[in-house]
PDB file of N, CA and C in Angstrom:
ATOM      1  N   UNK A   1       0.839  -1.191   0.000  1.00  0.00           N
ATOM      2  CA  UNK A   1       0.000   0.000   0.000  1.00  0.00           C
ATOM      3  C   UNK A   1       0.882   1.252   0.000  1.00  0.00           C
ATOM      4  N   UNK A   2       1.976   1.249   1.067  1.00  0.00           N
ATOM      5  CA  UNK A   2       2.593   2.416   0.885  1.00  0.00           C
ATOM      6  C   UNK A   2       3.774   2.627  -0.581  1.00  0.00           C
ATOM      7  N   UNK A   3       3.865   1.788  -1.366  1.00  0.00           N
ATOM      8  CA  UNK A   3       4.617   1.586  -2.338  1.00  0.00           C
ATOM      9  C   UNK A   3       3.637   2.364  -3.708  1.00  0.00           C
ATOM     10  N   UNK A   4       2.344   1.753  -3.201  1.00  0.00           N
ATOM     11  CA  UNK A   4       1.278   2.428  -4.136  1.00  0.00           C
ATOM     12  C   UNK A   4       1.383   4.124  -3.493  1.00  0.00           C
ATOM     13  N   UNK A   5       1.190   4.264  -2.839  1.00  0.00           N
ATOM     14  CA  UNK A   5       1.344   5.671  -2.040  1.00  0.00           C
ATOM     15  C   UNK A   5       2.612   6.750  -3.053  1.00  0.00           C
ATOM     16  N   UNK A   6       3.132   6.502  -2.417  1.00  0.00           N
ATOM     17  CA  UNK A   6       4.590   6.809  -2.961  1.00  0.00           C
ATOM     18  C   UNK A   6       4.758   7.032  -4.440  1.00  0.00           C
ATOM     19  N   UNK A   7       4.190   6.184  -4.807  1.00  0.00           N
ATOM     20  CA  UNK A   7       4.232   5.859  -6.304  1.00  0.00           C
ATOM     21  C   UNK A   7       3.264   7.309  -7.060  1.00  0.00           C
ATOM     22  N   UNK A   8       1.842   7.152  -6.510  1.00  0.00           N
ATOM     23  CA  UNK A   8       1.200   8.081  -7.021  1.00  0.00           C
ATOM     24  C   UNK A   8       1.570   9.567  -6.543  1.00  0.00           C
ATOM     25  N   UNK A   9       2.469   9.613  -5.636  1.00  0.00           N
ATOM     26  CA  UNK A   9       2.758  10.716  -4.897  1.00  0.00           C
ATOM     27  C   UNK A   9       4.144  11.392  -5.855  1.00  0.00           C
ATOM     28  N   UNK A  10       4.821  10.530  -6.157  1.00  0.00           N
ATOM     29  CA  UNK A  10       5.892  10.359  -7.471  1.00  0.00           C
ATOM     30  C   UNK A  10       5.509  11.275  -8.304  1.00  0.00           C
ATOM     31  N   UNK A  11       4.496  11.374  -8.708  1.00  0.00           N
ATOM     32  CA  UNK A  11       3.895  12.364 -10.123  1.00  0.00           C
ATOM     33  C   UNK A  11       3.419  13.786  -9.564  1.00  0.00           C
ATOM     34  N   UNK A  12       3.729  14.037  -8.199  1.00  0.00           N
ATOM     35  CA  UNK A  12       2.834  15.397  -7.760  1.00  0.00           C
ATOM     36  C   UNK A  12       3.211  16.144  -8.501  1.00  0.00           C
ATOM     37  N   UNK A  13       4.693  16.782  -9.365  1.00  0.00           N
ATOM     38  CA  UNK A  13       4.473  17.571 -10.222  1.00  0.00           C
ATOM     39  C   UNK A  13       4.098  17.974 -11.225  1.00  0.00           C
ATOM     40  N   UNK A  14       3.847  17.202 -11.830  1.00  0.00           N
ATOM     41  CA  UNK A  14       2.724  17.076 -12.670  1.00  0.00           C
ATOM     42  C   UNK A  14       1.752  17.286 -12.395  1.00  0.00           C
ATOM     43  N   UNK A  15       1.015  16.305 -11.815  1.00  0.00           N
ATOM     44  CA  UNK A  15      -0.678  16.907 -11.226  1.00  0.00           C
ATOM     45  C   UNK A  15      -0.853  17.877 -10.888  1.00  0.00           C
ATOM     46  N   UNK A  16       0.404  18.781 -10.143  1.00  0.00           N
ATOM     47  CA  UNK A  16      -0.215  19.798 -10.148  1.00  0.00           C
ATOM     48  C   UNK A  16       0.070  21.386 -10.719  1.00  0.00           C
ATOM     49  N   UNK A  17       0.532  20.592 -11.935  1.00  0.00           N
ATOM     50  CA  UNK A  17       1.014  21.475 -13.120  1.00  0.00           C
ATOM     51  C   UNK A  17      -0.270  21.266 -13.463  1.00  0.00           C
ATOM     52  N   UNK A  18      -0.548  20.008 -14.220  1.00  0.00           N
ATOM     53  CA  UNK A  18      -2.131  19.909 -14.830  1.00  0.00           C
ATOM     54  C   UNK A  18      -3.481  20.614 -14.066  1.00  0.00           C
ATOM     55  N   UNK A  19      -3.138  20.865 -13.008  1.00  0.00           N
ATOM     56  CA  UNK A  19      -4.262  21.093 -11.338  1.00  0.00           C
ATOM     57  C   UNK A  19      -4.523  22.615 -12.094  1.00  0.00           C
ATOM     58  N   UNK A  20      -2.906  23.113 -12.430  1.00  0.00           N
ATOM     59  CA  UNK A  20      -3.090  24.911 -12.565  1.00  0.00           C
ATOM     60  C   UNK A  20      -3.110  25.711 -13.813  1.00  0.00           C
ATOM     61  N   UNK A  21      -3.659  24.526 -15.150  1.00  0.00           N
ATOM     62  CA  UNK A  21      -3.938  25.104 -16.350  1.00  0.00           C
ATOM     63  C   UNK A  21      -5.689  25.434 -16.193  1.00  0.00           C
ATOM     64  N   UNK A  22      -6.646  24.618 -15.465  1.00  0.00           N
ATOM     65  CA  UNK A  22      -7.685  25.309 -15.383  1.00  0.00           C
ATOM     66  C   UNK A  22      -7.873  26.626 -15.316  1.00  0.00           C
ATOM     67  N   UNK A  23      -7.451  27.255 -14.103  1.00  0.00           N
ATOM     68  CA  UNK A  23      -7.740  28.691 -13.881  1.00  0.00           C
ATOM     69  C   UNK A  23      -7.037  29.968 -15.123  1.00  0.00           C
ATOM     70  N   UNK A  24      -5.872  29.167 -15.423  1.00  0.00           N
ATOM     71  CA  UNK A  24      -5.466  30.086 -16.754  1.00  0.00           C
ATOM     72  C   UNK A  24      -6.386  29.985 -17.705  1.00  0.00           C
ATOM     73  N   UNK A  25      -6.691  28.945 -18.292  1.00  0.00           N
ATOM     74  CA  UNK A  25      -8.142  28.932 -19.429  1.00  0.00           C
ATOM     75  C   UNK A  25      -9.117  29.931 -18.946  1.00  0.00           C
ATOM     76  N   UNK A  26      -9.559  29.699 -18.041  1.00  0.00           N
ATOM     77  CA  UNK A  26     -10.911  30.123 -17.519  1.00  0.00           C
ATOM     78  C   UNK A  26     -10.148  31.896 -17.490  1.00  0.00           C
ATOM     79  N   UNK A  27      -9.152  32.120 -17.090  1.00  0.00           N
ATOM     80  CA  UNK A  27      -8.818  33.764 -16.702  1.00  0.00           C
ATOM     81  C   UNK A  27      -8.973  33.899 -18.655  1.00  0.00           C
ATOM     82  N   UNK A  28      -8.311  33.239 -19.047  1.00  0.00           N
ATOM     83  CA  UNK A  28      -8.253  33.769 -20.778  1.00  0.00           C
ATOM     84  C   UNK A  28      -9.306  33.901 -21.469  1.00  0.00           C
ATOM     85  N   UNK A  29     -10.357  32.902 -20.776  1.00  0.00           N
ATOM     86  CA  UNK A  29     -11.909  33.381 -21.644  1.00  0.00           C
ATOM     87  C   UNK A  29     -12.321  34.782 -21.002  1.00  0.00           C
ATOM     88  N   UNK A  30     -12.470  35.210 -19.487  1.00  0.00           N
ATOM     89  CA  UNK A  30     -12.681  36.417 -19.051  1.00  0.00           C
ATOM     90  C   UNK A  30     -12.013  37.380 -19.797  1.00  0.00           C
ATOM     91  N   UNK A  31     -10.749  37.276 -19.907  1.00  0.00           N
ATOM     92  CA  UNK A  31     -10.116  38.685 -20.366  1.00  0.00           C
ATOM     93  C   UNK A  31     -10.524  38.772 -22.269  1.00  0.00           C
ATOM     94  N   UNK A  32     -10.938  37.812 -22.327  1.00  0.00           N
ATOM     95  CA  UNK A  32     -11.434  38.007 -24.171  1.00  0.00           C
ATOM     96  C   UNK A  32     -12.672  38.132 -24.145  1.00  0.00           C
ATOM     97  N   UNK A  33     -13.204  38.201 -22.721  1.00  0.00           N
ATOM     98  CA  UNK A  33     -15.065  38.579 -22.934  1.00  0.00           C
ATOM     99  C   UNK A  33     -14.660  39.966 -22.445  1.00  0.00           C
ATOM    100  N   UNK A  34     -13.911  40.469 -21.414  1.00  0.00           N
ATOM    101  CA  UNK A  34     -13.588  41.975 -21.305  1.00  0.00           C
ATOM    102  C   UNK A  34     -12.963  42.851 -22.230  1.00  0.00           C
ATOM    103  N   UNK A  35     -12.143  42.123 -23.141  1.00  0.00           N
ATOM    104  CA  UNK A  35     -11.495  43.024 -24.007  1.00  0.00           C
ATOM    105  C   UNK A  35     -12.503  43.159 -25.259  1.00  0.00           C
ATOM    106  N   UNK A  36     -13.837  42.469 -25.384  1.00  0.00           N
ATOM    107  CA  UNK A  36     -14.816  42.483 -26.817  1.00  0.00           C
ATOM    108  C   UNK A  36     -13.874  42.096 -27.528  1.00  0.00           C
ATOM    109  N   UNK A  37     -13.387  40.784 -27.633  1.00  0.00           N
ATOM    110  CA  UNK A  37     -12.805  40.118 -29.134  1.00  0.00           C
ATOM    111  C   UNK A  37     -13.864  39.318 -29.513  1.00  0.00           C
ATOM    112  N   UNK A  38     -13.436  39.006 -30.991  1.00  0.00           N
ATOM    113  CA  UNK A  38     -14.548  38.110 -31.791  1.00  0.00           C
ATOM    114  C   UNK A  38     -14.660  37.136 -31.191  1.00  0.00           C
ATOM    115  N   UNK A  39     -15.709  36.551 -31.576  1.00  0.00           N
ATOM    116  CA  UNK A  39     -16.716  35.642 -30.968  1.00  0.00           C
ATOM    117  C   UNK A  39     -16.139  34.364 -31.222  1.00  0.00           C
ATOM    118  N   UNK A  40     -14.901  34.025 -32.103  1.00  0.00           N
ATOM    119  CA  UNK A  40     -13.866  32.845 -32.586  1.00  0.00           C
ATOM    120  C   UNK A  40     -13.440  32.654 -31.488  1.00  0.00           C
ATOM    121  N   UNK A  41     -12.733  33.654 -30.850  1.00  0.00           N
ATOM    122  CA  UNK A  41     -12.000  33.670 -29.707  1.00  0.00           C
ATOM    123  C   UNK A  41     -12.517  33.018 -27.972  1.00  0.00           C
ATOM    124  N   UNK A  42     -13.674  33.790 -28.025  1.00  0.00           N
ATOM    125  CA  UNK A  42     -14.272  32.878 -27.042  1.00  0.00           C
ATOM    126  C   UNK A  42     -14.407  32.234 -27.327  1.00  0.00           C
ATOM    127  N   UNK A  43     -15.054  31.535 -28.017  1.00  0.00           N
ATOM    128  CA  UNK A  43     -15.513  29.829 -28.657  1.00  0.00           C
ATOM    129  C   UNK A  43     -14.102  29.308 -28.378  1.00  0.00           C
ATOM    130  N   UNK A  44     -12.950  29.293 -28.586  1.00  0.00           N
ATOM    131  CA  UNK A  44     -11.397  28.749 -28.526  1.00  0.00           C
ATOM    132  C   UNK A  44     -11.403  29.014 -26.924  1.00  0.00           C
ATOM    133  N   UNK A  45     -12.018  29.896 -26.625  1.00  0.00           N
ATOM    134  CA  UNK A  45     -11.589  29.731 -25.027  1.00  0.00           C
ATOM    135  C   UNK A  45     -12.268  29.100 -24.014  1.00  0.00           C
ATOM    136  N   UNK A  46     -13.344  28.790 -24.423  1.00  0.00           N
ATOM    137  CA  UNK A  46     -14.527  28.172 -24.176  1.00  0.00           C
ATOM    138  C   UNK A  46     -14.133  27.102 -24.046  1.00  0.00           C
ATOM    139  N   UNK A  47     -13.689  26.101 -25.073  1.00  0.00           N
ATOM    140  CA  UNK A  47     -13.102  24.855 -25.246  1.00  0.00           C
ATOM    141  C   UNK A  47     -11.986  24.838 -24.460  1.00  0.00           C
ATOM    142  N   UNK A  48     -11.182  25.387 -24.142  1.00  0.00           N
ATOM    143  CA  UNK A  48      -9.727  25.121 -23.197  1.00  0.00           C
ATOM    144  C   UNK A  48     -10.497  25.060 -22.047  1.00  0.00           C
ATOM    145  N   UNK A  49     -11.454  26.128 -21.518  1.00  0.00           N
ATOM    146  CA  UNK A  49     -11.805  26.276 -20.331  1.00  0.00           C
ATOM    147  C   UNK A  49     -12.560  25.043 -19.864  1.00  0.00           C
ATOM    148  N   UNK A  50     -13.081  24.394 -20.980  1.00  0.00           N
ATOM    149  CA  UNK A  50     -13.781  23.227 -20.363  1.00  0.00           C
ATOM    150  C   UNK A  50     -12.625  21.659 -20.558  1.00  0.00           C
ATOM    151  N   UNK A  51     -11.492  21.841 -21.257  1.00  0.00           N
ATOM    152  CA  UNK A  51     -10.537  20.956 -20.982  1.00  0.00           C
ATOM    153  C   UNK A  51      -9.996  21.926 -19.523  1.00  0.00           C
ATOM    154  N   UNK A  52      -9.937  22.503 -19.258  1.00  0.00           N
ATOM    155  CA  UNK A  52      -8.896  23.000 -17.789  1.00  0.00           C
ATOM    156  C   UNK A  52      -9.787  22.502 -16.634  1.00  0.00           C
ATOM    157  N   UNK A  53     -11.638  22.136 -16.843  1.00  0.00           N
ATOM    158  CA  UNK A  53     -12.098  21.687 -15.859  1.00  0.00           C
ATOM    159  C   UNK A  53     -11.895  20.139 -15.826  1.00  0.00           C
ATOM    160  N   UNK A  54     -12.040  19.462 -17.046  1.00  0.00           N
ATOM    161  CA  UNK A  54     -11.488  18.380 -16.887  1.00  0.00           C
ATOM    162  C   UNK A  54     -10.061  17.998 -16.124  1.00  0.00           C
ATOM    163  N   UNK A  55      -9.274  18.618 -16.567  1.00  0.00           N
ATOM    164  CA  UNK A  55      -7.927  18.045 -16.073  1.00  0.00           C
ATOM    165  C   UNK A  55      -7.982  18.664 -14.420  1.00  0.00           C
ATOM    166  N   UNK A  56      -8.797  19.713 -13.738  1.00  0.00           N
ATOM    167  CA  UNK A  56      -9.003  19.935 -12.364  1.00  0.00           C
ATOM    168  C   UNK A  56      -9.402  19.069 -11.587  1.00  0.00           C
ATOM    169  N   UNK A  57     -10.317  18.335 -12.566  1.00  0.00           N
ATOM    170  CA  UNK A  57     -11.398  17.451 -11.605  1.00  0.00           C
ATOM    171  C   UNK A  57     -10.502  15.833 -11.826  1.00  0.00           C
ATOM    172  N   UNK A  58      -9.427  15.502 -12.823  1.00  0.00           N
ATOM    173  CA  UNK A  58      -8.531  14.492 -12.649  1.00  0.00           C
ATOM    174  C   UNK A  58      -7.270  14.794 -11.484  1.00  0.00           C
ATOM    175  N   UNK A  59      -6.849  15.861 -11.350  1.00  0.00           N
ATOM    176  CA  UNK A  59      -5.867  16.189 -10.731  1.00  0.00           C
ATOM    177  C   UNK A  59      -6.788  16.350  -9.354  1.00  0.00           C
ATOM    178  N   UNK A  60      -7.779  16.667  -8.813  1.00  0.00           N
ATOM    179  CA  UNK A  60      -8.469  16.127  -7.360  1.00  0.00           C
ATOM    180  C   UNK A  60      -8.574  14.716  -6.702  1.00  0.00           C
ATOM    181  N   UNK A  61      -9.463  14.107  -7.912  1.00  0.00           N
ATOM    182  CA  UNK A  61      -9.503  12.387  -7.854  1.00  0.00           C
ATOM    183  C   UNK A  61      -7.937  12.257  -7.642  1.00  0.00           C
ATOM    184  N   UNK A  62      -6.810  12.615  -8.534  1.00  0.00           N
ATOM    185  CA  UNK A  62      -5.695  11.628  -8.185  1.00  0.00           C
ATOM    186  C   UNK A  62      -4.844  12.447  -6.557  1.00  0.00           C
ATOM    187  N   UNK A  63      -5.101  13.578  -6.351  1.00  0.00           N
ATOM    188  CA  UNK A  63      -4.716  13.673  -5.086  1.00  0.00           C
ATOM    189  C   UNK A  63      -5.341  13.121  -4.109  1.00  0.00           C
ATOM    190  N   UNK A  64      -6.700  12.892  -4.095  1.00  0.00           N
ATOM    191  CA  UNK A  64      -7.595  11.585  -3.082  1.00  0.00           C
ATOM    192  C   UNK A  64      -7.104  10.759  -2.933  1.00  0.00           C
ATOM    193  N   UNK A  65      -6.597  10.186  -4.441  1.00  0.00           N
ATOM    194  CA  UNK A  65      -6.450   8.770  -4.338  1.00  0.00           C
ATOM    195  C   UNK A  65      -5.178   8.334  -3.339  1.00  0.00           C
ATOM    196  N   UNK A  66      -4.334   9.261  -3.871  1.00  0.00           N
ATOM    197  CA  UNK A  66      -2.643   9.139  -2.717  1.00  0.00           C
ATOM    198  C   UNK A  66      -2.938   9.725  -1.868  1.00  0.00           C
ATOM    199  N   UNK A  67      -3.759  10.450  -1.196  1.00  0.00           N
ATOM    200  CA  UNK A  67      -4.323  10.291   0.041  1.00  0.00           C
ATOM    201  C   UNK A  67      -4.949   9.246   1.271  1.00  0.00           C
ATOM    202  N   UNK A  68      -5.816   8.797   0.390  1.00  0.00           N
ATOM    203  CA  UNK A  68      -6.229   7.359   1.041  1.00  0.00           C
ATOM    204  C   UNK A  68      -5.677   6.388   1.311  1.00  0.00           C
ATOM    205  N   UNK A  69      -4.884   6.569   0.000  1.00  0.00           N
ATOM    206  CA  UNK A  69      -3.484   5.283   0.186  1.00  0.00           C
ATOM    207  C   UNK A  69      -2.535   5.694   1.427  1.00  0.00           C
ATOM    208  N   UNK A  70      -2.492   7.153   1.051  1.00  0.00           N
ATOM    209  CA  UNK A  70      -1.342   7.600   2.442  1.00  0.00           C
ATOM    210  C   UNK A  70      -1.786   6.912   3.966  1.00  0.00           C
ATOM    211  N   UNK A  71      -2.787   7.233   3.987  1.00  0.00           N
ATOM    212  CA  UNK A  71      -3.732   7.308   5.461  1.00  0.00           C
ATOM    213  C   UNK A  71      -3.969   5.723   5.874  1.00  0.00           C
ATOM    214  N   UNK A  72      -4.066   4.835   4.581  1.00  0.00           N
ATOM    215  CA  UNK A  72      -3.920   3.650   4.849  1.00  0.00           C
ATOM    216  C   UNK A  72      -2.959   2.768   5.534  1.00  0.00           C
ATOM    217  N   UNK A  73      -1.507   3.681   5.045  1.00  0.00           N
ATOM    218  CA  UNK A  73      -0.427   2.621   5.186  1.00  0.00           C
ATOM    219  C   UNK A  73       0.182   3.506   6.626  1.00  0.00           C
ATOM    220  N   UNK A  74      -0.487   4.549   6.998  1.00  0.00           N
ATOM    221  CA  UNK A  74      -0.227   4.857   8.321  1.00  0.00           C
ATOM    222  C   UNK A  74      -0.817   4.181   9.425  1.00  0.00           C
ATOM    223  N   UNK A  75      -2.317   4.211   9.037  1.00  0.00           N
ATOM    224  CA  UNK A  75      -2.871   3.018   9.986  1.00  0.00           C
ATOM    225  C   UNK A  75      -2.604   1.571   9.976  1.00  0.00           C
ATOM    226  N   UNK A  76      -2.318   1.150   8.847  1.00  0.00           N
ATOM    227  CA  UNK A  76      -1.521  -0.224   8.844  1.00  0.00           C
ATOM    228  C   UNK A  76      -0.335  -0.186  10.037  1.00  0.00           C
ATOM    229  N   UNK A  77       0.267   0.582   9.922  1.00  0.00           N
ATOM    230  CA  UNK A  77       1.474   0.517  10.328  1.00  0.00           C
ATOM    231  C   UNK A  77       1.085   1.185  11.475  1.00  0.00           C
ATOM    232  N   UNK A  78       0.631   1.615  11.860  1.00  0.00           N
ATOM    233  CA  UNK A  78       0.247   1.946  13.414  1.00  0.00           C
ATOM    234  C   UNK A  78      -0.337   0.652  14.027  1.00  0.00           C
ATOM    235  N   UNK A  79      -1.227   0.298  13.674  1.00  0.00           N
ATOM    236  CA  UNK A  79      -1.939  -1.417  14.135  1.00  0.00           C
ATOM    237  C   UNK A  79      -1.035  -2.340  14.361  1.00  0.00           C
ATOM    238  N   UNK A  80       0.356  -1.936  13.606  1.00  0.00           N
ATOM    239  CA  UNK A  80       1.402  -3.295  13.564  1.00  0.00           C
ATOM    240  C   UNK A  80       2.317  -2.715  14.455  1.00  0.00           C
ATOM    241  N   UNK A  81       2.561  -1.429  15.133  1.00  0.00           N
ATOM    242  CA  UNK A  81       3.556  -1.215  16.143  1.00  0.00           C
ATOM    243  C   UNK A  81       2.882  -1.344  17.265  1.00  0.00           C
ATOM    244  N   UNK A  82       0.988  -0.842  17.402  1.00  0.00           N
ATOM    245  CA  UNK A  82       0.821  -0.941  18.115  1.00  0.00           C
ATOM    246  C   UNK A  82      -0.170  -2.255  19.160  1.00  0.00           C
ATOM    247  N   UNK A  83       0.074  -3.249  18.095  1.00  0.00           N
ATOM    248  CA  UNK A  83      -0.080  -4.471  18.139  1.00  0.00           C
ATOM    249  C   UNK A  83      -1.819  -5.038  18.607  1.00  0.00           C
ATOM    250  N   UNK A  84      -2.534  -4.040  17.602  1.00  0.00           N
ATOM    251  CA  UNK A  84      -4.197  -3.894  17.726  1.00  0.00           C
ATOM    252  C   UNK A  84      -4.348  -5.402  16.882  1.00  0.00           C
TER     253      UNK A  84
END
């Protein structure tokens, strides 16, 4: 379990590189609905913004996931020192 831990914990930079392209999409459609650009433009930003929610809502699930795992192999290993 803690090998799985570790493992998914291995990639945090990434995830949370991927975690922090959402909010840039989403700031780039605002500033092209504030600046009145053509309507191409939002539509292009529109689409990133809804890939930046995707990859938010993968980069949550996978920090859960090495979470649980974390929390697992602490209580494992607490039960086994403390001989529950």
């Amino acid at each position: 379990i803690a090998m799985a831990a570790v493992g998914m914990l291995s990639t945090l930079g990434v995830t949370l590189a991927t975690d922090a392209y959402g909010p840039v999409a989403d700031n780039a459609g605002g500033i092209a609905e504030m600046a009145e650009l053509e309507h191409r433009v939002r539509e292009t930003t529109d689409a990133l913004d809804a890939l930046g929610n995707t990859t938010a809502a993968t980069g949550k699930g996978f920090a859960i996931g090495s979470a649980v795992l974390t929390a697992l192999s602490l209580l494992a290993v607490f039960k086994d020192k403390a001989g529950i």
